[in-house]
Protein backbone atom coordinates (compact mmCIF):
# COMPACT_ATOMS: atom_id res chain seq x y z
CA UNK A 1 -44.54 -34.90 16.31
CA UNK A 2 -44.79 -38.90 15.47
CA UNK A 3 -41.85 -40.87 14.85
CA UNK A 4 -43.00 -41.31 11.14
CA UNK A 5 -43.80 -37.19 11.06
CA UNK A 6 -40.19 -37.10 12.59
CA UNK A 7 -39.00 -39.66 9.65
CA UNK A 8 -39.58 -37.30 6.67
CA UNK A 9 -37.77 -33.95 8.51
CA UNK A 10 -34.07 -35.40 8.74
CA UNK A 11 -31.17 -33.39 9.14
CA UNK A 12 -28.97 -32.56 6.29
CA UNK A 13 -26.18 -34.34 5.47
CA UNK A 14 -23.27 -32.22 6.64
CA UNK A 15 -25.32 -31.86 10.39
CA UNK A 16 -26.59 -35.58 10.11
CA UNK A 17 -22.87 -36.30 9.63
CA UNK A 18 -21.54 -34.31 12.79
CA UNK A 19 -24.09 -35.64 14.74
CA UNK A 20 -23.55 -39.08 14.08
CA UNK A 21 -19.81 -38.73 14.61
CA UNK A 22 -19.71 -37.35 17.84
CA UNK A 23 -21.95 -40.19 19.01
CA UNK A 24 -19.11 -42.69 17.59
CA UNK A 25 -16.56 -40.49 19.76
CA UNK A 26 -17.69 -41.92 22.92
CA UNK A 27 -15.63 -45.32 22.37
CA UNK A 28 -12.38 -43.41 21.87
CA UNK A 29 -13.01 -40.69 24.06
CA UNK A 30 -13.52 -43.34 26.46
CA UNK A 31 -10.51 -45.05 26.19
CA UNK A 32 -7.77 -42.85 24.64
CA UNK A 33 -8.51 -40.07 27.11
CA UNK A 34 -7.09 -41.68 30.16
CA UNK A 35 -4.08 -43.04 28.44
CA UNK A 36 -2.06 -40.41 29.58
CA UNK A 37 -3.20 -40.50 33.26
CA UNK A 38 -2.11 -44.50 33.39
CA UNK A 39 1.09 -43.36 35.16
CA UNK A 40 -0.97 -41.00 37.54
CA UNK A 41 -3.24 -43.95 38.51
CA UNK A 42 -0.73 -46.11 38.89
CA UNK A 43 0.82 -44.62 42.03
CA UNK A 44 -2.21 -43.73 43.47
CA UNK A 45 -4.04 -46.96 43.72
CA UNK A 46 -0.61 -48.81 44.04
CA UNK A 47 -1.24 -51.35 40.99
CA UNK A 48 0.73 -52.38 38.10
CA UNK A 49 1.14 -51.51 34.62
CA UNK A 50 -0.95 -54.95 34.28
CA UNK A 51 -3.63 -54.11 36.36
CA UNK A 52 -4.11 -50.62 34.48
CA UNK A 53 -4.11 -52.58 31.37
CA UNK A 54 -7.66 -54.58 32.29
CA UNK A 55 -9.40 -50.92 32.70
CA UNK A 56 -9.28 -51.34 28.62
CA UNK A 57 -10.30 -55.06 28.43
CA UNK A 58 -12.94 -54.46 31.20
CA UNK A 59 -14.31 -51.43 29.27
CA UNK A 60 -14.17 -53.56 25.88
CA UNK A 61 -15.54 -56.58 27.61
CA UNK A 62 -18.64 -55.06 28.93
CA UNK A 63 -19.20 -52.78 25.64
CA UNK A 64 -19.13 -56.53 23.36
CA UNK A 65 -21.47 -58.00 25.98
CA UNK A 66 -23.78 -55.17 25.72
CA UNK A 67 -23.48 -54.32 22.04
CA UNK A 68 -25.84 -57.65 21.63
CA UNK A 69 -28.36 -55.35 22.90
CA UNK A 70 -28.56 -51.41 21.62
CA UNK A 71 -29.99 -52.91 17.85
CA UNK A 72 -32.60 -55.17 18.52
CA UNK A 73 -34.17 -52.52 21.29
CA UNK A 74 -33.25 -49.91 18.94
CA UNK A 75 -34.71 -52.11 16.43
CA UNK A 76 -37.93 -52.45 18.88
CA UNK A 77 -38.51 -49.06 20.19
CA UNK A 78 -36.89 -46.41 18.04
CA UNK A 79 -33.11 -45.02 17.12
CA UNK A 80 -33.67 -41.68 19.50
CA UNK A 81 -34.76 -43.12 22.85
CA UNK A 82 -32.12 -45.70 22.82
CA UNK A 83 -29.48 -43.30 22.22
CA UNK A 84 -30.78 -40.69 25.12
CA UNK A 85 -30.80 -43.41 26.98
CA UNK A 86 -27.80 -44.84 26.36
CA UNK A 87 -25.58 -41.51 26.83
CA UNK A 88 -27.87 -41.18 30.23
CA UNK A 89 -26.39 -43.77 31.51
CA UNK A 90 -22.56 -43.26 30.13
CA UNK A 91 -22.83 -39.65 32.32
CA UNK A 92 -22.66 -41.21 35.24
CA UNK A 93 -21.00 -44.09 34.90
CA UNK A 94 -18.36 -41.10 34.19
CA UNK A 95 -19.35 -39.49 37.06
CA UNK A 96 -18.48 -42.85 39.06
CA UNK A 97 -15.18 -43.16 37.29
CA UNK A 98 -14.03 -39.77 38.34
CA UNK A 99 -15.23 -40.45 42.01
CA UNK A 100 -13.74 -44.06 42.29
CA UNK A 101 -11.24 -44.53 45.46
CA UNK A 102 -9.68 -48.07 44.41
CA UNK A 103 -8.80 -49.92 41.24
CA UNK A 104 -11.59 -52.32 41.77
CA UNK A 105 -14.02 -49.31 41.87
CA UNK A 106 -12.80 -47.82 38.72
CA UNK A 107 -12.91 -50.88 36.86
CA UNK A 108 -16.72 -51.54 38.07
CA UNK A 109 -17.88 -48.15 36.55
CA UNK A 110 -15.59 -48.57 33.29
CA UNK A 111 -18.05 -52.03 32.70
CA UNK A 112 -20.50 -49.77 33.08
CA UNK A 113 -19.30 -46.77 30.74
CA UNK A 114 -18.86 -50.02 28.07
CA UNK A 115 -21.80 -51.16 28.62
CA UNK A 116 -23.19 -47.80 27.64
CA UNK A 117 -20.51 -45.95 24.76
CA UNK A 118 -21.64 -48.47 22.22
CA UNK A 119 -25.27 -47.38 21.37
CA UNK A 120 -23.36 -44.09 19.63
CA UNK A 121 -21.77 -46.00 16.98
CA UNK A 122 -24.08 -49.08 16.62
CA UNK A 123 -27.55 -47.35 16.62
CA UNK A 124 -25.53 -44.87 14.42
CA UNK A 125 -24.77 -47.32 11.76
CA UNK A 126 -28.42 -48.46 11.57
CA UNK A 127 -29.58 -44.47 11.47
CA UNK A 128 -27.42 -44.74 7.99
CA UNK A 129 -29.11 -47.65 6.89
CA UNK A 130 -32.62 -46.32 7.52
CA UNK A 131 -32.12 -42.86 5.57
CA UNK A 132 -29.71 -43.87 3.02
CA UNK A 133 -28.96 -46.65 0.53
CA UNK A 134 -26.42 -47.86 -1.74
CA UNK A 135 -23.11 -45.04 -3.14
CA UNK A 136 -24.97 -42.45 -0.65
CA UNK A 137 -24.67 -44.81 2.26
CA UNK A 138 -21.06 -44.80 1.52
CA UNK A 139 -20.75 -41.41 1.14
CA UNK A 140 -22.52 -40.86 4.59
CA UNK A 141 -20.24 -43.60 6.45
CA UNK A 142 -17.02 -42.18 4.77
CA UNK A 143 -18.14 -38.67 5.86
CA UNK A 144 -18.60 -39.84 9.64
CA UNK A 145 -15.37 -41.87 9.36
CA UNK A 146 -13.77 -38.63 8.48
CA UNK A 147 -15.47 -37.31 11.99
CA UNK A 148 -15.51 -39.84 13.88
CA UNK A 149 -11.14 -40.24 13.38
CA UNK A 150 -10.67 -36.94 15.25
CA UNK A 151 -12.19 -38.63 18.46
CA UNK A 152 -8.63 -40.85 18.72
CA UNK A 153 -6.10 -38.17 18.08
CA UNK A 154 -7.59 -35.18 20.46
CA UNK A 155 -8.59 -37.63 22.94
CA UNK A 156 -5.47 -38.53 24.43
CA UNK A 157 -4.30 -34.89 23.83
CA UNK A 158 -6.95 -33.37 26.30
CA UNK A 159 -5.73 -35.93 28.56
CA UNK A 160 -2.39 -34.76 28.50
CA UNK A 161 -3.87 -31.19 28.59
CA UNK A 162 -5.84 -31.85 31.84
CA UNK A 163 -3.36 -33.51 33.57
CA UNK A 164 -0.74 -30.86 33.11
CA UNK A 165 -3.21 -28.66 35.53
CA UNK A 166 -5.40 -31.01 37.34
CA UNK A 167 -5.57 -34.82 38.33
CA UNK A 168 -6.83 -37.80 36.82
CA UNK A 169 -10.56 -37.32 37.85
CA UNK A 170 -10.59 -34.23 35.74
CA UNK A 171 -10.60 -36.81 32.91
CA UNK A 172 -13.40 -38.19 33.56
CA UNK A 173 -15.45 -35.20 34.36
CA UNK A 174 -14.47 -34.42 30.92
CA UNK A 175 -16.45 -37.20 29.37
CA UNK A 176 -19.47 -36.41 32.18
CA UNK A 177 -19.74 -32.85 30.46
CA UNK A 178 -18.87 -34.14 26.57
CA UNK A 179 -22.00 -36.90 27.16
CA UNK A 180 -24.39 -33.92 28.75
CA UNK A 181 -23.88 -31.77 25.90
CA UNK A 182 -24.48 -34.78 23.31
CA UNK A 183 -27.74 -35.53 25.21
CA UNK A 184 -29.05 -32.02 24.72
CA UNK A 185 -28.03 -31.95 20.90
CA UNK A 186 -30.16 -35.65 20.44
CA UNK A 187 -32.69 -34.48 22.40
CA UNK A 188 -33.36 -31.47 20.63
CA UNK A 189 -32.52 -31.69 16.93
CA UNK A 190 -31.95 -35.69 16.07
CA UNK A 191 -35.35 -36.75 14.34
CA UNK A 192 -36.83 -40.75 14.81
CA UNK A 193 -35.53 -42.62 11.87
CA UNK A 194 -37.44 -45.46 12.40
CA UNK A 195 -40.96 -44.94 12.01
CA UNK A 196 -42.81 -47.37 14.18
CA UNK A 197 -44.42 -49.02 11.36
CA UNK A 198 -41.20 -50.42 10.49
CA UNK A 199 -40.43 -51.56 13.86
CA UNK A 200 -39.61 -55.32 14.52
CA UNK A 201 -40.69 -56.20 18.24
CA UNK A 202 -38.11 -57.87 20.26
CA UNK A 203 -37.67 -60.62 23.10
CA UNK A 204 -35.58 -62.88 24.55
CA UNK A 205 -36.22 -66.11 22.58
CA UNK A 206 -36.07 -63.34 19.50
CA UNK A 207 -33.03 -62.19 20.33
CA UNK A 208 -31.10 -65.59 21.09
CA UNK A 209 -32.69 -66.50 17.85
CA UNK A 210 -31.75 -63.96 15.46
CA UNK A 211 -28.23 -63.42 17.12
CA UNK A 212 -27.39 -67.48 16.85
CA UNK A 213 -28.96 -67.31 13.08
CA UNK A 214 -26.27 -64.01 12.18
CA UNK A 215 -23.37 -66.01 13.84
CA UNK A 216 -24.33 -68.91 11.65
CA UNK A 217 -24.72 -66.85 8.40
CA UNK A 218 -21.47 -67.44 6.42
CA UNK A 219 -21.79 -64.07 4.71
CA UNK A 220 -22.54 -62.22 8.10
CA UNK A 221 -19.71 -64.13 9.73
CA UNK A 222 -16.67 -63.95 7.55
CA UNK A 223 -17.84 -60.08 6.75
CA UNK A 224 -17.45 -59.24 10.19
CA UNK A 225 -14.14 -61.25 10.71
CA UNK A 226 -12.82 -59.24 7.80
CA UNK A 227 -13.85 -56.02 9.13
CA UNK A 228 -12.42 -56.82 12.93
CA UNK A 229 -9.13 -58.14 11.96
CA UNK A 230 -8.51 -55.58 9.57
CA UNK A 231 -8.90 -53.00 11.98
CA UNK A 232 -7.57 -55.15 15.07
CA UNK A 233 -4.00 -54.49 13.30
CA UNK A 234 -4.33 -51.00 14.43
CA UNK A 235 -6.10 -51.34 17.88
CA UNK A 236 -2.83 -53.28 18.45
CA UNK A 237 -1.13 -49.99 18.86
CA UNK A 238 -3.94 -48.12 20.00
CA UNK A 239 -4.44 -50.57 22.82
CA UNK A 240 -0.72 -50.89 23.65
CA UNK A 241 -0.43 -46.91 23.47
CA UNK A 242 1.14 -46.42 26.71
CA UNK A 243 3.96 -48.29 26.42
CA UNK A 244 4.38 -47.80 22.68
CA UNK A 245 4.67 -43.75 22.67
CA UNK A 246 6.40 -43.88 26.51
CA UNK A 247 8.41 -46.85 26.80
CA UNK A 248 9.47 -47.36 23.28
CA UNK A 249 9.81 -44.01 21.81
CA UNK A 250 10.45 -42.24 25.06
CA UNK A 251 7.54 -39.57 24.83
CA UNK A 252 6.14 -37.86 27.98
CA UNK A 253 1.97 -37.78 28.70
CA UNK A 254 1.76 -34.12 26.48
CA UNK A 255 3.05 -35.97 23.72
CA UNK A 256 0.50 -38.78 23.00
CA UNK A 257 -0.30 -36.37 19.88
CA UNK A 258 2.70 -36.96 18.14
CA UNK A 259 1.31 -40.81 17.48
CA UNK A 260 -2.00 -40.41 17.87
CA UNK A 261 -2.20 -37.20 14.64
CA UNK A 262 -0.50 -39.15 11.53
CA UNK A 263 -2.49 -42.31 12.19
CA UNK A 264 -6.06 -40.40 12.32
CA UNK A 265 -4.77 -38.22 9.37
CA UNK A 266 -4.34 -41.60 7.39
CA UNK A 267 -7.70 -42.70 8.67
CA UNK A 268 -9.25 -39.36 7.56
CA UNK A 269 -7.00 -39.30 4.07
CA UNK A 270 -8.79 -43.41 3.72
CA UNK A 271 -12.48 -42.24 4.78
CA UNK A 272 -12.23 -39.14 1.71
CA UNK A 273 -10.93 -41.73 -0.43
CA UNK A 274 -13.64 -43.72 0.23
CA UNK A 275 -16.54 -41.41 -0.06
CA UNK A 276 -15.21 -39.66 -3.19
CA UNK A 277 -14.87 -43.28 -5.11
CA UNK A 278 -18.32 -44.04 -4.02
CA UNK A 279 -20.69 -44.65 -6.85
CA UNK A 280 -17.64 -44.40 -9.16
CA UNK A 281 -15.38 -47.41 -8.49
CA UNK A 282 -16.51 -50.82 -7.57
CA UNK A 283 -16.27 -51.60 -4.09
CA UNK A 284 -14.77 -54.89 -4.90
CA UNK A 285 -11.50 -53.35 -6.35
CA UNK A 286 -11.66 -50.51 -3.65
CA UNK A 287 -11.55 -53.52 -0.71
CA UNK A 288 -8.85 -54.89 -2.37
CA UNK A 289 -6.88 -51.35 -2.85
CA UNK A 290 -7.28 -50.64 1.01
CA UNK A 291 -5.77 -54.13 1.73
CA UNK A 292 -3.32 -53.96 -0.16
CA UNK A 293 -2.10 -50.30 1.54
CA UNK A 294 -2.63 -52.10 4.90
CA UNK A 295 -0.37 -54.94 3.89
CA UNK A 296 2.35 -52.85 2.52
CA UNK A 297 2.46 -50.77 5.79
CA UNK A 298 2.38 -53.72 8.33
CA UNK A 299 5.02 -55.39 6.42
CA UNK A 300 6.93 -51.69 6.61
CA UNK A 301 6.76 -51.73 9.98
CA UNK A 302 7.79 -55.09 10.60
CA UNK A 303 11.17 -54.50 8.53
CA UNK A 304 11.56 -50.96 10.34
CA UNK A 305 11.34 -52.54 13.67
CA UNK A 306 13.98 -55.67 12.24
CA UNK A 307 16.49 -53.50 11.12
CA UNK A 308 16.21 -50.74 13.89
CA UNK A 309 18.18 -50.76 16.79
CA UNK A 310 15.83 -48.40 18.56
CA UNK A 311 12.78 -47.37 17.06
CA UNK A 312 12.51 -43.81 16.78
CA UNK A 313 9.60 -41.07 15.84
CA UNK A 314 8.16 -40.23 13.34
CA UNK A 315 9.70 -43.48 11.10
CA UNK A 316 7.73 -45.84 13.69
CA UNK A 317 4.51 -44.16 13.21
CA UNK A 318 4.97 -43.56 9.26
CA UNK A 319 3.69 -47.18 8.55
CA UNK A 320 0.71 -47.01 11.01
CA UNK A 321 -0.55 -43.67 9.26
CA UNK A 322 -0.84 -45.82 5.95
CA UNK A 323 -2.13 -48.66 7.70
CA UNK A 324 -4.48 -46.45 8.98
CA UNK A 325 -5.43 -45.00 5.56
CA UNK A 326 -5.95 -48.50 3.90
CA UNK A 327 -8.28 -49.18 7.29
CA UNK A 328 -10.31 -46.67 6.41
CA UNK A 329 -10.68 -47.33 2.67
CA UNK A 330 -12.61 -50.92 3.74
CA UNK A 331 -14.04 -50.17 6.71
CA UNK A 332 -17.20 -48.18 4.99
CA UNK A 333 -17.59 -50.70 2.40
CA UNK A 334 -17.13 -53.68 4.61
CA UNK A 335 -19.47 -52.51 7.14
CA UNK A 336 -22.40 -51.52 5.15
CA UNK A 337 -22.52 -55.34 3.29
CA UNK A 338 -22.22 -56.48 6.84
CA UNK A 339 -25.58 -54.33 7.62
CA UNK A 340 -27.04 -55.16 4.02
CA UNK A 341 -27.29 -58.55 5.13
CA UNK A 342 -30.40 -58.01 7.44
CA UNK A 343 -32.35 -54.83 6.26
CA UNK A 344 -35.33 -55.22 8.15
CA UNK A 345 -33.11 -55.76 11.28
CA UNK A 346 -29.95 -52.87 10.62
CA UNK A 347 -30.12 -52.42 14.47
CA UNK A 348 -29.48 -55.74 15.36
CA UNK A 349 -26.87 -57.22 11.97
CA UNK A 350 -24.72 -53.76 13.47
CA UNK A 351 -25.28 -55.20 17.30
CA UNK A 352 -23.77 -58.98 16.21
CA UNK A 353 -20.84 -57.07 13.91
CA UNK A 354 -19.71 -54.95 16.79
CA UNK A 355 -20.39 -57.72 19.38
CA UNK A 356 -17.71 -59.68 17.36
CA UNK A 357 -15.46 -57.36 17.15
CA UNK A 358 -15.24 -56.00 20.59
CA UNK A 359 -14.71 -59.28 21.87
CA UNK A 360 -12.01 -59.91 19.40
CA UNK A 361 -10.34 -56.55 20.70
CA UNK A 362 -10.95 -56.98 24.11
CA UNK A 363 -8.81 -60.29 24.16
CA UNK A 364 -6.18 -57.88 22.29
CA UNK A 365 -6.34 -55.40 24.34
CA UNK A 366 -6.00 -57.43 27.83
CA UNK A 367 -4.24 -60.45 26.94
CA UNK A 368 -2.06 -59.86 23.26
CA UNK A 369 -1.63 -56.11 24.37
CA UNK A 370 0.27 -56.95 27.43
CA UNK A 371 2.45 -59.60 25.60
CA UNK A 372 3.84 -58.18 22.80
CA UNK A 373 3.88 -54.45 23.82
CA UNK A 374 7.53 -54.60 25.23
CA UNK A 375 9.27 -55.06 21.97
CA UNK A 376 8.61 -53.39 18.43
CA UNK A 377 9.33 -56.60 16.55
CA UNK A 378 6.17 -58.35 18.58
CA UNK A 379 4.09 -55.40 17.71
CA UNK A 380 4.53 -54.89 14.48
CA UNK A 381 4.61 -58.93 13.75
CA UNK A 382 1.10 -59.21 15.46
CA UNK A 383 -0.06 -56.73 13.15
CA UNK A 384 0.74 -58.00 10.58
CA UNK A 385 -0.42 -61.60 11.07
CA UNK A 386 -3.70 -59.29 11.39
CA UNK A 387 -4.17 -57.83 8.45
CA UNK A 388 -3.05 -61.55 6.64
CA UNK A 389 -5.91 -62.65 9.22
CA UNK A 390 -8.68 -59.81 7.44
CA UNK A 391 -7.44 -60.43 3.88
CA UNK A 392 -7.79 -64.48 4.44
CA UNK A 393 -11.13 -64.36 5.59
CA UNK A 394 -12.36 -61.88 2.87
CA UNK A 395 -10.58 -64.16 0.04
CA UNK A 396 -12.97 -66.83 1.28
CA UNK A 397 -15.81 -64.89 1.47
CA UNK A 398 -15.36 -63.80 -2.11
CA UNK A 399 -14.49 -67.47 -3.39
CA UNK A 400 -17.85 -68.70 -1.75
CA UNK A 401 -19.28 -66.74 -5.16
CA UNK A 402 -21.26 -64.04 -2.93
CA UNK A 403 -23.36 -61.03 -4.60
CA UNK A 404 -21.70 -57.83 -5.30
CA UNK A 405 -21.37 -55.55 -2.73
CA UNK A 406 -24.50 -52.71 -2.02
CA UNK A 407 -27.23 -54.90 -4.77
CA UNK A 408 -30.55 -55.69 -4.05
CA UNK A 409 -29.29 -59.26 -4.47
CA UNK A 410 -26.72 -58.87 -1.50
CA UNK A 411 -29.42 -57.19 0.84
CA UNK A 412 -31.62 -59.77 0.29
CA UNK A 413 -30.44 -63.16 0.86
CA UNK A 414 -30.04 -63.27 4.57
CA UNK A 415 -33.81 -62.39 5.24
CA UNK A 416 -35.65 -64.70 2.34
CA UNK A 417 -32.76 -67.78 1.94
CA UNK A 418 -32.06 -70.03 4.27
CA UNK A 419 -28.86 -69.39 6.41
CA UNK A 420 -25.08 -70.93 5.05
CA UNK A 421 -24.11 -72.90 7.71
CA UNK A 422 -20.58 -73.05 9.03
């Protein structure tokens, strides 16, 4: 079967949906899981708390480097080969993790798992793009929000589950039998979205071009600022999990759950919200309904943590489950006008947006992370100078007199004006 034959048989929506969300998974799965085992690791290889800490900015380093890449060649060659690919190569860089001897080892094949998890979600967001448009876009993205916000609350569970009968490793083997079964399901039932008709080829000079043209597109830009600070006030916590859930609220490695649940409910409770407004309520007003949640529950937070002696379950985690929520409400709307932007180049507008934001995470998650993890106040405080951050840059984007959200008008003007210039 061609690529085009392959084009006009998709999936339907509810397996579309699955399949799409498990290949977001691998980002989570890929951190969250091994949360629990810090401790383990810890002792064995002798490090610090510190050191463990980089396996996260390492990972997010290398999966922003590489996230540059999966569009365009997805762009260039096809959705499906890019993703079998891609997962290929995440198997055994699991298989490497669960083998590694020394810090420095582990940290070499967590690059390398970065450098593959990201083709799930990016070439995933372009797969949207290419079969849907407008309300059922939204729909679509809400739907594998709803998915895709499991991945964070059972991965650090099976963690804890694992290492209550094996060892660290056991993680990791894990993800090495998660990735083989993914590869099997893409192989066999995920059609070619992208006929090759449609294809745009890629290079180098191409590449540098069209990646140095997005990052000076003032829609493109501020849209993806908006959409990584706004969610950076939650990878806060995510990324400071270990010593949030065991240091501060004195939970054991089983009970990574117990914070991980109400904040992926919210982000489920946001993504339903989301996909049952679409079509229905201007995604304008919904943007500024989902800030406004994540405002309320930041500041929340902050005043919990100011007037708390210790902070204590669940009142800690209340606030993040509403931040969460109001995440969740943007992020689909947000995302897709980021995408918009570039429609004969989906694969490589959701490339630049993720590039941006992993770096921006990856300097949260090894150098913020590490600094204001010790104290509740510090956390909650950077979070909310986050979401302030988010709402900032999507006030300006808005005052700049931009087209509404999901028109013709909005997909168009990146590809036939010339670029806004910072």
């Amino acid at each position: 079967m061609s690529a085009s034959t392959a084009s006009r048989a998709p999936l339907s929506q509810l397996s579309l949906a699955l399949l799409l969300g498990a290949l977001a998974m691998f980002g989570p799965f890929a951190i969250d899981s091994m949360f629990p085992a810090f401790g383990q690791i810890e002792r064995e290889f002798a490090v610090s708390a510190a050191a463990m800490q980089q396996t996260i900015a390492v990972y997010m380093l290398a999966y922003g480097t590489a996230s540059v890449l999966h569009g365009p060649i997805s762009d260039a060659y096809g959705r499906r080969s890019v993703l079998l690919i891609g997962i290929a190569v995440f198997m055994l860089a699991s298989v490497g993790c669960a083998l590694s001897t020394s810090l420095p080892q582990l940290l070499f094949f967590r690059a390398l798992q970065g450098v593959s998890s990201g083709v799930g979600i990016i070439v995933g967001r372009a797969i949207v793009r290419d079969l849907r448009e407008g309300p059922d876009a939204q729909r679509l993205m809400s739907q594998i929000s709803m998915i895709f916000t499991i991945a964070p609350a059972i991965a650090p569970m099976i963690g804890g589950w694992i290492l209550g009968w094996g060892r660290w490793p056991m993680i990791f083997w894990f993800l090495v039998v998660f990735a083989a079964l993914l590869w099997l399901v893409v192989a066999l039932i995920l059609p070619e979205s992208h006929p090759r008709e449609a294809r745009v080829p890629v290079s180098l000079h191409s590449l540098c071009s069209s990646s140095t043209g997005m990052l000076r597109n003032r829609s493109f830009l501020l849209l993806s600022l908006t959409a990584t600070f706004n969610f950076s006030a939650l990878f806060l916590y995510i990324s400071s999990a270990p010593a949030f859930v065991m240091d501060l609220l004195h939970m054991n490695e089983q009970q990574f759950g117990w914070f991980f649940a109400p904040t992926i409910g919210g982000m489920a409770t946001g993504a339903f919200i989301s996909g049952r407004t679409a079509g229905k309520v201007p995604p304008q007003r919904m943007v500024r309904i989902g800030f406004t949640v994540c405002l309320l529950a930041t500041l929340s937070s902050l005043a919990y943590a100011l007037v708390a002696e210790t902070v204590v379950y669940p009142w800690a985690v209340l606030p993040l489950m509403f931040n969460s929520m109001g995440i969740a409400i943007v992020f689909p709307i947000v995302t897709l006008a980021v995408i918009d932007l570039y429609p004969r180049q989906r694969g490589g507008a959701s490339s630049m947006q993720t590039f941006i934001s992993l770096m921006i995470n990856a300097g949260i998650a090894g150098l913020v992370s590490p600094l204001v993890s010790h104290s509740p106040v510090w956390l909650a405080a950077t979070a909310v100078l986050c979401c302030l951050t988010a709402i900032t840059f999507w006030r300006v984007f808005n005052r700049h007199g931009h087209a509404p959200l999901h028109t013709p008008a909005a997909t168009e003007v990146a590809e036939l004006e010339p670029l806004d210039r910072l």
